[in-house]
N, C-alpha and C. Protein backbone atom coordinates (compact mmCIF):
# COMPACT_ATOMS: atom_id res chain seq x y z
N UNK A 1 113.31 93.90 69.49
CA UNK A 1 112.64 95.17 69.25
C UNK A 1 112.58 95.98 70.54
N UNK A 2 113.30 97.21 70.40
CA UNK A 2 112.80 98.54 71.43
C UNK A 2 111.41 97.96 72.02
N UNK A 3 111.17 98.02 73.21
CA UNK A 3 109.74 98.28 73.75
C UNK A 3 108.78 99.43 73.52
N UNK A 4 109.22 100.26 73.13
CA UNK A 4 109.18 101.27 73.15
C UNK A 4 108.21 101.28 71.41
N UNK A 5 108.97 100.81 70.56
CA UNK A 5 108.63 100.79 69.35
C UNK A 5 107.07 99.75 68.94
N UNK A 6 107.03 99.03 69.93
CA UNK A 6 105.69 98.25 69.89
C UNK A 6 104.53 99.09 70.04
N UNK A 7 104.95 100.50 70.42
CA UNK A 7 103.71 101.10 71.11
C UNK A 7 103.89 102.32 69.60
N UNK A 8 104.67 102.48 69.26
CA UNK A 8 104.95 103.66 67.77
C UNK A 8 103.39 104.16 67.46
N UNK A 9 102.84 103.15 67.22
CA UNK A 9 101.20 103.22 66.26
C UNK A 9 100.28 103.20 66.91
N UNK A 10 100.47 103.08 68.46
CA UNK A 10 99.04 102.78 69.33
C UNK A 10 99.03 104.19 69.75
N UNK A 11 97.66 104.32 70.41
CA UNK A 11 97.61 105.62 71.35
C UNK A 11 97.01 104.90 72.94
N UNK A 12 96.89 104.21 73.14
CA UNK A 12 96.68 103.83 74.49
C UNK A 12 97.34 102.11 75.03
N UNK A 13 97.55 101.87 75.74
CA UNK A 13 98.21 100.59 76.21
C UNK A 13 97.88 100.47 77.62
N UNK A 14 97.48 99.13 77.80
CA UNK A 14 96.18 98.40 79.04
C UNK A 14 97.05 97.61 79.28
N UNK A 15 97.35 97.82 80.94
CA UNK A 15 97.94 96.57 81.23
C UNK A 15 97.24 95.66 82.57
N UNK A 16 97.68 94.80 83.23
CA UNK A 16 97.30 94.20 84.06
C UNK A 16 98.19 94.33 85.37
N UNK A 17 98.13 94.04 86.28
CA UNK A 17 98.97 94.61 87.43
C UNK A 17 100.06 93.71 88.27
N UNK A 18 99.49 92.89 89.00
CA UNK A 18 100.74 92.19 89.18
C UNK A 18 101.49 91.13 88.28
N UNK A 19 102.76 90.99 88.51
CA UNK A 19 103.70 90.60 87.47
C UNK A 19 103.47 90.96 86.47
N UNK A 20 102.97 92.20 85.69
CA UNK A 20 102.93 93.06 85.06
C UNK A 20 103.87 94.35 84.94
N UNK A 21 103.31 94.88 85.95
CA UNK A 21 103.93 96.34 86.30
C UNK A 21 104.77 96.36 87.66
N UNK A 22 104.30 95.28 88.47
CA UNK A 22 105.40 95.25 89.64
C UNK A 22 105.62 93.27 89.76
N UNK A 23 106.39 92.97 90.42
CA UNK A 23 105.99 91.52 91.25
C UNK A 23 105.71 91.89 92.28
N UNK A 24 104.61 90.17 91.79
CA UNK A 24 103.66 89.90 92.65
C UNK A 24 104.03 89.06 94.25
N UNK A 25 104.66 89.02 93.86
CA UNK A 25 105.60 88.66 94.68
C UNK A 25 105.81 89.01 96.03
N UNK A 26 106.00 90.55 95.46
CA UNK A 26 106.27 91.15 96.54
C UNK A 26 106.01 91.75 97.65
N UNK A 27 104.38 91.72 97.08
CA UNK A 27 103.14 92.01 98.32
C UNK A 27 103.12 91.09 98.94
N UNK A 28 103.43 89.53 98.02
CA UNK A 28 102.57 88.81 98.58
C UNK A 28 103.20 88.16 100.16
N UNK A 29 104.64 88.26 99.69
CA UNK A 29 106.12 88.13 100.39
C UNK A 29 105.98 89.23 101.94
N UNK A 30 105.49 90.07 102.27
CA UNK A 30 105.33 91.21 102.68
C UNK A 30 103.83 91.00 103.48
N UNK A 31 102.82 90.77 102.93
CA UNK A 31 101.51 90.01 103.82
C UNK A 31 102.56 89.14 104.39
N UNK A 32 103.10 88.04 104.47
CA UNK A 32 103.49 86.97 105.10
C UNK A 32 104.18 87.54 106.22
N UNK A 33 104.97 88.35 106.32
CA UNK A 33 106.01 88.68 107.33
C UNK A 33 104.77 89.41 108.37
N UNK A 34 103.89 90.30 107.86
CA UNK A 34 103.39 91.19 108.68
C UNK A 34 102.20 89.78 109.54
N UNK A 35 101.64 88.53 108.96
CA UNK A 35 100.96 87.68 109.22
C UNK A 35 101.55 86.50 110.69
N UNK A 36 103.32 86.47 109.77
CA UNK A 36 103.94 86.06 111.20
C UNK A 36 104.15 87.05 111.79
N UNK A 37 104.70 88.07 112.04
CA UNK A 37 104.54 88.61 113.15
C UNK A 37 103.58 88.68 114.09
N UNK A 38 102.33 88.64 113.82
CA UNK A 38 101.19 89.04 114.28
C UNK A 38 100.86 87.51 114.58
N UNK A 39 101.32 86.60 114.39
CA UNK A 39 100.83 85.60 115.28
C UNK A 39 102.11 84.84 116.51
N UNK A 40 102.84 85.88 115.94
CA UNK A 40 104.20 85.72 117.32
C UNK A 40 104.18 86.72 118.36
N UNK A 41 103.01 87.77 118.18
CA UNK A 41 102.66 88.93 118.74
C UNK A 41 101.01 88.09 119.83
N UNK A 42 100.21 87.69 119.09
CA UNK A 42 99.16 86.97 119.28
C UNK A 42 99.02 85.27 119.81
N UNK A 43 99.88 84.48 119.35
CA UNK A 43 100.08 83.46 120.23
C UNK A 43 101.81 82.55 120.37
N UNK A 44 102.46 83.97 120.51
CA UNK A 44 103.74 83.26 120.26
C UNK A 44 104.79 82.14 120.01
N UNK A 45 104.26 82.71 118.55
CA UNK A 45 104.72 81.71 118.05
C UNK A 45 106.52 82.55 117.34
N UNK A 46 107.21 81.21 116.90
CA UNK A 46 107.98 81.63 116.07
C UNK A 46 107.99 82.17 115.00
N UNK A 47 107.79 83.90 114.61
CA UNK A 47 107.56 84.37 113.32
C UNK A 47 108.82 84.11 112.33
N UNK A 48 110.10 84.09 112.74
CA UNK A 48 111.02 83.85 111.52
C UNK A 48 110.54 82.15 111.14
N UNK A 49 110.50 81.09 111.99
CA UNK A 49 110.05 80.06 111.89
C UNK A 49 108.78 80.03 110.79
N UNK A 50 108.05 80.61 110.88
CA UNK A 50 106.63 81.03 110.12
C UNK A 50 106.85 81.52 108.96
N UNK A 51 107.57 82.52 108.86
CA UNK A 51 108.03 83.30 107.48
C UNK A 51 109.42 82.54 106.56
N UNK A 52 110.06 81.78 107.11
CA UNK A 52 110.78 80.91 106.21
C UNK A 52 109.89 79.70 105.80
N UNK A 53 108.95 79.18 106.21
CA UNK A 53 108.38 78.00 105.66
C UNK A 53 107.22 78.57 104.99
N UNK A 54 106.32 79.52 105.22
CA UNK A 54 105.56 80.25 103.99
C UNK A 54 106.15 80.77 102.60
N UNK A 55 107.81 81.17 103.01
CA UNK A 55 108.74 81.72 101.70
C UNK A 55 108.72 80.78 101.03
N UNK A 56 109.27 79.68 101.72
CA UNK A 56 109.70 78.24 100.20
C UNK A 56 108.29 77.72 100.01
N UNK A 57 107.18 77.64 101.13
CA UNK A 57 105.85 76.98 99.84
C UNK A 57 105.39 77.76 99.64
N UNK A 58 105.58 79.11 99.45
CA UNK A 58 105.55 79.78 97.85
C UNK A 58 106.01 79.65 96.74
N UNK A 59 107.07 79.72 96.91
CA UNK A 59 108.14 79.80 95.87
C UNK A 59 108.11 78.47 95.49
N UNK A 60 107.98 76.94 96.08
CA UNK A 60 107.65 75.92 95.37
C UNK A 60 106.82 75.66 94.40
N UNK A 61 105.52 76.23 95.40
CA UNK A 61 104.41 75.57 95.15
C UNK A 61 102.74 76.83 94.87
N UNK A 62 103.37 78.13 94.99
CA UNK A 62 102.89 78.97 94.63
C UNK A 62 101.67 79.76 96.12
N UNK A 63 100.68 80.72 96.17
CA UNK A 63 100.19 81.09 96.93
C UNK A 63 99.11 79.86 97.67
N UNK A 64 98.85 78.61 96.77
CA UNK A 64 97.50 78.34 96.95
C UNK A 64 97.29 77.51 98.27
N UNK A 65 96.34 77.41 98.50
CA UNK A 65 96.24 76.87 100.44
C UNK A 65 97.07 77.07 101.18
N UNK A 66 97.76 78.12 101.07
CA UNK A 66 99.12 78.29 101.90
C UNK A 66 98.73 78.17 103.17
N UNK A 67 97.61 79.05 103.72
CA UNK A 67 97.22 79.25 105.35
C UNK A 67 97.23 78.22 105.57
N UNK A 68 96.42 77.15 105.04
CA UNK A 68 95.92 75.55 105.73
C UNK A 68 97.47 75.12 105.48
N UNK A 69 98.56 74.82 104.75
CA UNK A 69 99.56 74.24 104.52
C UNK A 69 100.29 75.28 106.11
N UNK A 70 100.48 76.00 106.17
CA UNK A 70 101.10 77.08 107.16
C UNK A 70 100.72 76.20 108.58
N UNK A 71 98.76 76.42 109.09
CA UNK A 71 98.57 76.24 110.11
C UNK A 71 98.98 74.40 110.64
N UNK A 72 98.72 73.35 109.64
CA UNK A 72 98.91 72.43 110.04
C UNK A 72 100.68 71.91 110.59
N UNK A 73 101.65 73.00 109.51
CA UNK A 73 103.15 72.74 110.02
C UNK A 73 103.52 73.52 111.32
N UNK A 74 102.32 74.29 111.89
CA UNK A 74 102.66 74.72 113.04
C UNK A 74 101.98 75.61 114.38
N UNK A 75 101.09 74.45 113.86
CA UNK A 75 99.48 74.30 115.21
C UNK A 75 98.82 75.47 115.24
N UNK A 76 98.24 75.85 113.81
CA UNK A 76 97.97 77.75 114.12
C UNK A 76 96.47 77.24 114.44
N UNK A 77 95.48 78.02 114.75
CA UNK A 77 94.12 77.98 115.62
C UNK A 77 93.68 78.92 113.58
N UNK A 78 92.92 77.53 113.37
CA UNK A 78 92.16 77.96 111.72
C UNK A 78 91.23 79.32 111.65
N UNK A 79 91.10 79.73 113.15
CA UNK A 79 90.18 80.95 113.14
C UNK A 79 91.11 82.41 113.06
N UNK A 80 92.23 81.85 112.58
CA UNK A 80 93.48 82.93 112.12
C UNK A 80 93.51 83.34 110.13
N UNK A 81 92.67 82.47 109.88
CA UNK A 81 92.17 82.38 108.25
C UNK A 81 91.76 84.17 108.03
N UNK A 82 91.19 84.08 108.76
CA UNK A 82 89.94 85.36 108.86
C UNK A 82 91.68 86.36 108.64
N UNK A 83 92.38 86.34 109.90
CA UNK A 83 93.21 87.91 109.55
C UNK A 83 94.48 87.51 108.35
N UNK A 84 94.55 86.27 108.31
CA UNK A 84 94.91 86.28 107.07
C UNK A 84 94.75 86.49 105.61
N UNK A 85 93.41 86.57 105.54
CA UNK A 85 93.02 87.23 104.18
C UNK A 85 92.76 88.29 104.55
N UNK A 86 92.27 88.92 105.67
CA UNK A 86 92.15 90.60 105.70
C UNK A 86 93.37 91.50 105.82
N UNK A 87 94.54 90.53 106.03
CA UNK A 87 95.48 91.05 105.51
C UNK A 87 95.96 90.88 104.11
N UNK A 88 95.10 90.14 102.96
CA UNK A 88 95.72 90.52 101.46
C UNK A 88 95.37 91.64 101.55
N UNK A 89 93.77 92.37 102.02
CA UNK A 89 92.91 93.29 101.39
C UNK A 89 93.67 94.46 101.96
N UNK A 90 94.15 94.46 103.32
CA UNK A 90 94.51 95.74 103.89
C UNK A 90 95.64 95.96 104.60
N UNK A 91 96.35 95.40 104.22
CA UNK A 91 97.91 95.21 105.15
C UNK A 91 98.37 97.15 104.82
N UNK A 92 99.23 97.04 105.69
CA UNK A 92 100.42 98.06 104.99
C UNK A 92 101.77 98.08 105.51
N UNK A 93 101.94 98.05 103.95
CA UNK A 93 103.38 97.14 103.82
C UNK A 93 104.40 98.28 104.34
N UNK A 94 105.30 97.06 105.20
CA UNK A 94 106.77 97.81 105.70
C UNK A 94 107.68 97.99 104.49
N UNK A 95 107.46 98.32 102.75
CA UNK A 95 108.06 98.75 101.94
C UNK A 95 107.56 99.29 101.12
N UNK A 96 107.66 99.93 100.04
CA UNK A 96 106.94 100.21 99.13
C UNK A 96 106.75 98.98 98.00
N UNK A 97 105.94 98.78 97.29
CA UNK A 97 106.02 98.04 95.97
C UNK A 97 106.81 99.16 95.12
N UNK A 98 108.07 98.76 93.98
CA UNK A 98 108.54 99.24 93.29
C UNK A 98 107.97 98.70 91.68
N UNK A 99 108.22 99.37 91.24
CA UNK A 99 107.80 99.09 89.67
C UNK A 99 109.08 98.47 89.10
N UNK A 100 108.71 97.22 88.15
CA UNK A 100 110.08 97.01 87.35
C UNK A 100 110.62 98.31 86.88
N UNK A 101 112.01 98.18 87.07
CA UNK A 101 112.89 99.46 86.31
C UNK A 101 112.30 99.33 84.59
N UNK A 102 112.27 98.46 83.75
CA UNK A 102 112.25 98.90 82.61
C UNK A 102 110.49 99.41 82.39
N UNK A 103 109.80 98.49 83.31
CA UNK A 103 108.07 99.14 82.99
C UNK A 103 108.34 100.99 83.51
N UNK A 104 109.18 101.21 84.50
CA UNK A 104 108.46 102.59 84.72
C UNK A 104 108.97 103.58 83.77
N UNK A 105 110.84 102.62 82.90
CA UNK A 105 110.96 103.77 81.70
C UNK A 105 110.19 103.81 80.55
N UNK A 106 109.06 102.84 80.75
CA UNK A 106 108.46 102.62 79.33
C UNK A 106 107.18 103.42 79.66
N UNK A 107 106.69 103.47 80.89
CA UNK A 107 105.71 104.46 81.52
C UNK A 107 105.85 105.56 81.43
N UNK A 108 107.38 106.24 81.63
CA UNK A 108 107.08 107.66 81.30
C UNK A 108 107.39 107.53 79.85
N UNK A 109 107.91 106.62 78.93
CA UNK A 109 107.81 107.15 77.74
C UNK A 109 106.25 107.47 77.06
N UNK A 110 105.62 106.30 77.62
CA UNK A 110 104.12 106.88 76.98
C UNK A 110 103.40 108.21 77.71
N UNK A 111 103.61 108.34 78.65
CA UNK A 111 103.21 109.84 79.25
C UNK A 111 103.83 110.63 78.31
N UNK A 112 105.39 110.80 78.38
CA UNK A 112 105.82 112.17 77.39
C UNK A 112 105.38 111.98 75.68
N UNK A 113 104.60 110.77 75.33
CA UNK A 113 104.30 111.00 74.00
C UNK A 113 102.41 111.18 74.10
N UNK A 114 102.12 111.32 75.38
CA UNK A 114 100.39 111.71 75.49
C UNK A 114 99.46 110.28 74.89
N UNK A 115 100.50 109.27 74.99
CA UNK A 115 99.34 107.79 74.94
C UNK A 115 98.53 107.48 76.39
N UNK A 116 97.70 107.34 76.53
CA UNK A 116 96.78 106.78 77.66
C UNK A 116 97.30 105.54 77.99
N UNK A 117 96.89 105.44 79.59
CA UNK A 117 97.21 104.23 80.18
C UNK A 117 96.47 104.06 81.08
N UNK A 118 96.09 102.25 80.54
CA UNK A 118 95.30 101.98 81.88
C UNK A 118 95.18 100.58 82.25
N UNK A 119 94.45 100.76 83.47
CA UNK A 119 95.22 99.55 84.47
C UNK A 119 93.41 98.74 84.41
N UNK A 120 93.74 97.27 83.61
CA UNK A 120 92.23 97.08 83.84
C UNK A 120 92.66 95.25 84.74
N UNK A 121 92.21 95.27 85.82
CA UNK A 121 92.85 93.99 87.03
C UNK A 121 91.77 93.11 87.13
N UNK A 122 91.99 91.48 87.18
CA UNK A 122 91.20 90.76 88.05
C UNK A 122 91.59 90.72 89.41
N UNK A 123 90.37 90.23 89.87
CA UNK A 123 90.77 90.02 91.40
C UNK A 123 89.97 90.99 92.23
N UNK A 124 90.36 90.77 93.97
CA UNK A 124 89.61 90.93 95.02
C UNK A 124 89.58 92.85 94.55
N UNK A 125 88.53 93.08 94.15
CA UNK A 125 88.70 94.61 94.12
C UNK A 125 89.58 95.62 95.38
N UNK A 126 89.40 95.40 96.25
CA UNK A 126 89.59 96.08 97.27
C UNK A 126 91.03 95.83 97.70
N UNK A 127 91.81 94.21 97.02
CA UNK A 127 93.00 94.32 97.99
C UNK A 127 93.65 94.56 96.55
N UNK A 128 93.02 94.61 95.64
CA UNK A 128 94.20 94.92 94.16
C UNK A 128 94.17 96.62 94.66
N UNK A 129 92.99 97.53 94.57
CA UNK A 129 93.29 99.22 95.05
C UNK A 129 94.45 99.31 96.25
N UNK A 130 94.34 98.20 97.36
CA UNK A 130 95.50 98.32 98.33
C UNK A 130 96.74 98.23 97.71
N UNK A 131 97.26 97.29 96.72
CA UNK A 131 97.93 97.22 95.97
C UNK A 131 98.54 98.31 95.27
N UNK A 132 97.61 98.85 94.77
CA UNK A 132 97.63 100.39 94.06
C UNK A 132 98.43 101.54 94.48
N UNK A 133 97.58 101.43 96.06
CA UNK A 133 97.74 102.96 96.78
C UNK A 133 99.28 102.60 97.42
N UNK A 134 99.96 101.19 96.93
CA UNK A 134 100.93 101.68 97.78
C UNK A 134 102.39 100.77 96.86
N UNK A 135 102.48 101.39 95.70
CA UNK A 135 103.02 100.88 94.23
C UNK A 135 103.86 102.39 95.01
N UNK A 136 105.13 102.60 94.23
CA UNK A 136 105.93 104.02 94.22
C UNK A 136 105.44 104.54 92.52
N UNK A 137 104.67 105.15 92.25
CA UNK A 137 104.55 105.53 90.73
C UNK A 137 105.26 106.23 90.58
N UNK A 138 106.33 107.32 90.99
CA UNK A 138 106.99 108.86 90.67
C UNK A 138 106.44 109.30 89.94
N UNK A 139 105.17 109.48 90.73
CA UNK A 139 104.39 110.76 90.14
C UNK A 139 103.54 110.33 88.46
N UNK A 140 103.65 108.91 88.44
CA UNK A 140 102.82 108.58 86.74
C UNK A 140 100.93 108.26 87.05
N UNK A 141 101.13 108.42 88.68
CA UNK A 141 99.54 107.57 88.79
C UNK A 141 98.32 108.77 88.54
N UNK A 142 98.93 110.34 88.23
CA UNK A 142 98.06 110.94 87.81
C UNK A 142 97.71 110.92 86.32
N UNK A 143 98.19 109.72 85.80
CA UNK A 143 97.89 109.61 84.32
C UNK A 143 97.36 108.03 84.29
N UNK A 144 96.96 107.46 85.17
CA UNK A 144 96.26 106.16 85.10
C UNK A 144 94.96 106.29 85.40
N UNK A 145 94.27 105.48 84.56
CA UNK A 145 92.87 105.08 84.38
C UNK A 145 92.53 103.74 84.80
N UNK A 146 92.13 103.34 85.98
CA UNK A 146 92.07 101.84 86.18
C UNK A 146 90.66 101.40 86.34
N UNK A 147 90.35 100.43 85.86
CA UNK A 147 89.36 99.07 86.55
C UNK A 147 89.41 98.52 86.98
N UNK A 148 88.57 97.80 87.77
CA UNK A 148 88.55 97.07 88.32
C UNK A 148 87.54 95.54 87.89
N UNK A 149 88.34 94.58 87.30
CA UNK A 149 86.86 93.56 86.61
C UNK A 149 85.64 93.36 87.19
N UNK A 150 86.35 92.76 88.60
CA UNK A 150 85.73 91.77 89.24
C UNK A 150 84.42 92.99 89.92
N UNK A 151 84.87 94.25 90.26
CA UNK A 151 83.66 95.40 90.70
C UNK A 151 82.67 95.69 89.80
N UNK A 152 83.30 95.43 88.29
CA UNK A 152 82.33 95.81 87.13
C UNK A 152 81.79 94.77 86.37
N UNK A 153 81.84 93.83 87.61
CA UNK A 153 81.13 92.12 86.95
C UNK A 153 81.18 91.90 85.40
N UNK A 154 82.49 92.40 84.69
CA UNK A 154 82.65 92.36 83.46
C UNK A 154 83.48 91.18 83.12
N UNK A 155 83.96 90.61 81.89
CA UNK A 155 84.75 90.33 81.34
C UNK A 155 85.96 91.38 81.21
N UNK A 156 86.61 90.83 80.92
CA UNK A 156 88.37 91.93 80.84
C UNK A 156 88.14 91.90 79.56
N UNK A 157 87.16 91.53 78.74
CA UNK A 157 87.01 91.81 76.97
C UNK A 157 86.25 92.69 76.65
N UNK A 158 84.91 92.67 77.43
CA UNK A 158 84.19 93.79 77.77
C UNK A 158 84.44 95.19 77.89
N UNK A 159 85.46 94.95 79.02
CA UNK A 159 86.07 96.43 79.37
C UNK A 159 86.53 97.07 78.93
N UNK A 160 87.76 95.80 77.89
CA UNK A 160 88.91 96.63 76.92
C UNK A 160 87.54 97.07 75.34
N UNK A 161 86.56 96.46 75.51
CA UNK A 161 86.18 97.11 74.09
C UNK A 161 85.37 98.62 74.71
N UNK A 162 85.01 98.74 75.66
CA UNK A 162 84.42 99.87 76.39
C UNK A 162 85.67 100.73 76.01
N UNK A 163 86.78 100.88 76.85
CA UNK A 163 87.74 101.46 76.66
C UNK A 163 87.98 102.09 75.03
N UNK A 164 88.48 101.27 74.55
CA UNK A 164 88.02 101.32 73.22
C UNK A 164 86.90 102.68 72.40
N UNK A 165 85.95 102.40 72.93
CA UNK A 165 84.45 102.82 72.47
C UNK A 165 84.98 104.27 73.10
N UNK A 166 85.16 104.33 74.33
CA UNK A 166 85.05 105.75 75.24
C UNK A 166 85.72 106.36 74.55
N UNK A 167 87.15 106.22 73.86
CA UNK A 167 88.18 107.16 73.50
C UNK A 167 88.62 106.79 72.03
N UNK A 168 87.11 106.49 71.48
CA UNK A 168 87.03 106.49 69.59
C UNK A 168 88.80 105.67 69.15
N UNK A 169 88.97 104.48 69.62
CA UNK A 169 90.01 104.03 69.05
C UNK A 169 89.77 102.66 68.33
N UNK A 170 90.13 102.08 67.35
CA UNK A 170 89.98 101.30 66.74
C UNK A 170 91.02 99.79 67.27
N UNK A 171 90.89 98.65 67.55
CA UNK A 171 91.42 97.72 67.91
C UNK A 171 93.30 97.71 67.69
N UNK A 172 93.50 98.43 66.33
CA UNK A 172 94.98 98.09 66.27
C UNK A 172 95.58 99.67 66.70
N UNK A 173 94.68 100.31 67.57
CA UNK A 173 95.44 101.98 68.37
C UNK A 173 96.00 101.15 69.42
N UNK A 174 95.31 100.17 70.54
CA UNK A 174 95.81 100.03 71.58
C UNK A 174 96.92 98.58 71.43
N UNK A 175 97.40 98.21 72.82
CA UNK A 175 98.28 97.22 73.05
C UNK A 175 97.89 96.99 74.63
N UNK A 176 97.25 95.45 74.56
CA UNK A 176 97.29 94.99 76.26
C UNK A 176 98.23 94.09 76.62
N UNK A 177 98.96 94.87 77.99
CA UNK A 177 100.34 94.21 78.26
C UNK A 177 100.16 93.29 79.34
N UNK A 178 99.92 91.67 79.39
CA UNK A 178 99.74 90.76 80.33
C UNK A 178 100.20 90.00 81.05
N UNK A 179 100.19 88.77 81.25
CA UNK A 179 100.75 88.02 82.29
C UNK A 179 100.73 86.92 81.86
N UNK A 180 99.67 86.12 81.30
CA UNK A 180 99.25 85.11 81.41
C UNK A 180 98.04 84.30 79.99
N UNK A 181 97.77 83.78 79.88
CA UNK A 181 97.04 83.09 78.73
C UNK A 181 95.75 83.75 78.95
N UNK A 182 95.09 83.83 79.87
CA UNK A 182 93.57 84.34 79.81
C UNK A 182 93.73 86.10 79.50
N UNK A 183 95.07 86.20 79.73
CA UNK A 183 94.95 87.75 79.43
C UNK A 183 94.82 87.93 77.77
N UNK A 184 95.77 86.57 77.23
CA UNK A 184 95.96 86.82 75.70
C UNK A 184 94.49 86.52 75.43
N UNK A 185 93.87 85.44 75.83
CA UNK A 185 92.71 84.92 75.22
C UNK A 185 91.46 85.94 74.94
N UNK A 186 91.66 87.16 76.43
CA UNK A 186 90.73 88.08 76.49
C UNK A 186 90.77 89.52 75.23
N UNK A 187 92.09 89.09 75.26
CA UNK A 187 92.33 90.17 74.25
C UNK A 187 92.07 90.03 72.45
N UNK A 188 92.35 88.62 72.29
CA UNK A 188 92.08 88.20 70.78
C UNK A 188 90.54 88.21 70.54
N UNK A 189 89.73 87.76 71.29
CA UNK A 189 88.61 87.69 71.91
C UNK A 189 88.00 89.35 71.24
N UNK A 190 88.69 90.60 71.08
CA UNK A 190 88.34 91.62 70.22
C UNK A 190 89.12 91.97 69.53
N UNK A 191 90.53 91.25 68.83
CA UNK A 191 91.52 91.49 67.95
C UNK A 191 91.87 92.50 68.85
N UNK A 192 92.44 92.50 69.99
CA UNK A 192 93.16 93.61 70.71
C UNK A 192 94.88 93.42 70.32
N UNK A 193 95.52 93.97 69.65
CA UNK A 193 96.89 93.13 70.00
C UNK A 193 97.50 92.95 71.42
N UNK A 194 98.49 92.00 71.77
CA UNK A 194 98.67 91.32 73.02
C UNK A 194 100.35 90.93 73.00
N UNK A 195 100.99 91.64 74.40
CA UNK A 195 102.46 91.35 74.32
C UNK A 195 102.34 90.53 75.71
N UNK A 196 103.22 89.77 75.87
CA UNK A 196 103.47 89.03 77.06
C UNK A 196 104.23 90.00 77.86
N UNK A 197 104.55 90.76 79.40
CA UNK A 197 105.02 91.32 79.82
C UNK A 197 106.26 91.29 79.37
N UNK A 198 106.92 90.09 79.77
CA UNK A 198 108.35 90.38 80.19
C UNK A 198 108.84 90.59 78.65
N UNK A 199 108.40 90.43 77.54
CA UNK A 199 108.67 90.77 76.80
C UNK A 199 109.12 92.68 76.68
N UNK A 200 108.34 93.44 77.50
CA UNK A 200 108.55 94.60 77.75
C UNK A 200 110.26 94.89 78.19
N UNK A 201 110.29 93.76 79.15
CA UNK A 201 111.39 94.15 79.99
C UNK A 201 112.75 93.27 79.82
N UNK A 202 112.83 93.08 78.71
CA UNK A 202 113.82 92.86 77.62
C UNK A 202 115.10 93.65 78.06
């Protein structure tokens, strides 16, 4: 099925943000480089050394304890934790985040048919908006409506029925486009219908 055609009957569609609308990947890929540098700048160390062994235990083994997995393969001083997470919240990235090619043709298709869109995210409020402010939208981010969960100490079920409520739509107007199982769970949770992303990008 067209992507395009999933949305025929809705008037608004909620999505979630990373590996959603961009990879996640690619921030996260991007903190790392700017993290070695800055500690080959700060206690010179080897940053390509640093940034090839953070790449593969990612890509193995995913984001989690990376710093502590990082500092022990290569004597970092643990009081480097600190600019490592203040760089999820506030880095700025030596690229832009790009949008999947098929999410941003499916983005302006709902703009030129006047469906609403909006961006409702878990996570660190402040480094998902960093996230935000530095996505390439061509020009679609004056038609986004976002939340933030974790600022509006809500449920993501909560929000989407708020949403809902604000703009008089009934459960089968919208479509939330996700990532992951808690996204589906949040959504059945008010009979929201629910597509798995990549299904979009077919």
């Amino acid at each position: 099925m067209n992507a395009y055609q999933l949305v025929a009957d809705k008037q608004a569609v909620i999505f979630e943000l990373g590996d959603v609308l961009y990879p996640e990947k690619d921030y996260l890929l991007q903190v790392y480089y700017l993290f070695a540098q800055f500690l080959e700048y700060s206690e010179l160390k080897n940053a390509q050394a640093i940034l090839g062994f953070m790449k593969n235990e990612f890509e193995q083994n995913g984001p989690e304890n990376l710093f502590n997995k990082t500092a022990e393969a290569f004597d970092i001083d643990l009081k480097y934790k600190h600019n490592f997470d203040l760089l999820h919240q506030t880095a700025r990235l030596p690229l832009k985040l790009l949008l999947f090619k098929n999410v941003l043709n499916f983005l302006q298709e709902l703009v030129v048919d006047r469906k609403k869109i909006f961006i409702v995210t878990a996570g660190d409020p402040e480094q998902q908006l960093n996230k935000i402010r530095q996505i390439e939208w061509n020009g679609l981010e004056q038609y986004l409506t976002v939340f933030f969960a974790d600022e509006l100490n809500q449920p993501k079920s909560e929000i989407f029925q708020n949403i809902l409520n604000d703009n008089n739509l009934s459960a089968n107007e919208a479509l939330v486009v996700g990532a992951n199982n808690f996204d589906a769970h949040q959504s059945k949770m008010i009979n929201l219908p629910y597509i798995v992303s990549l299904e979009i990008y077919k």
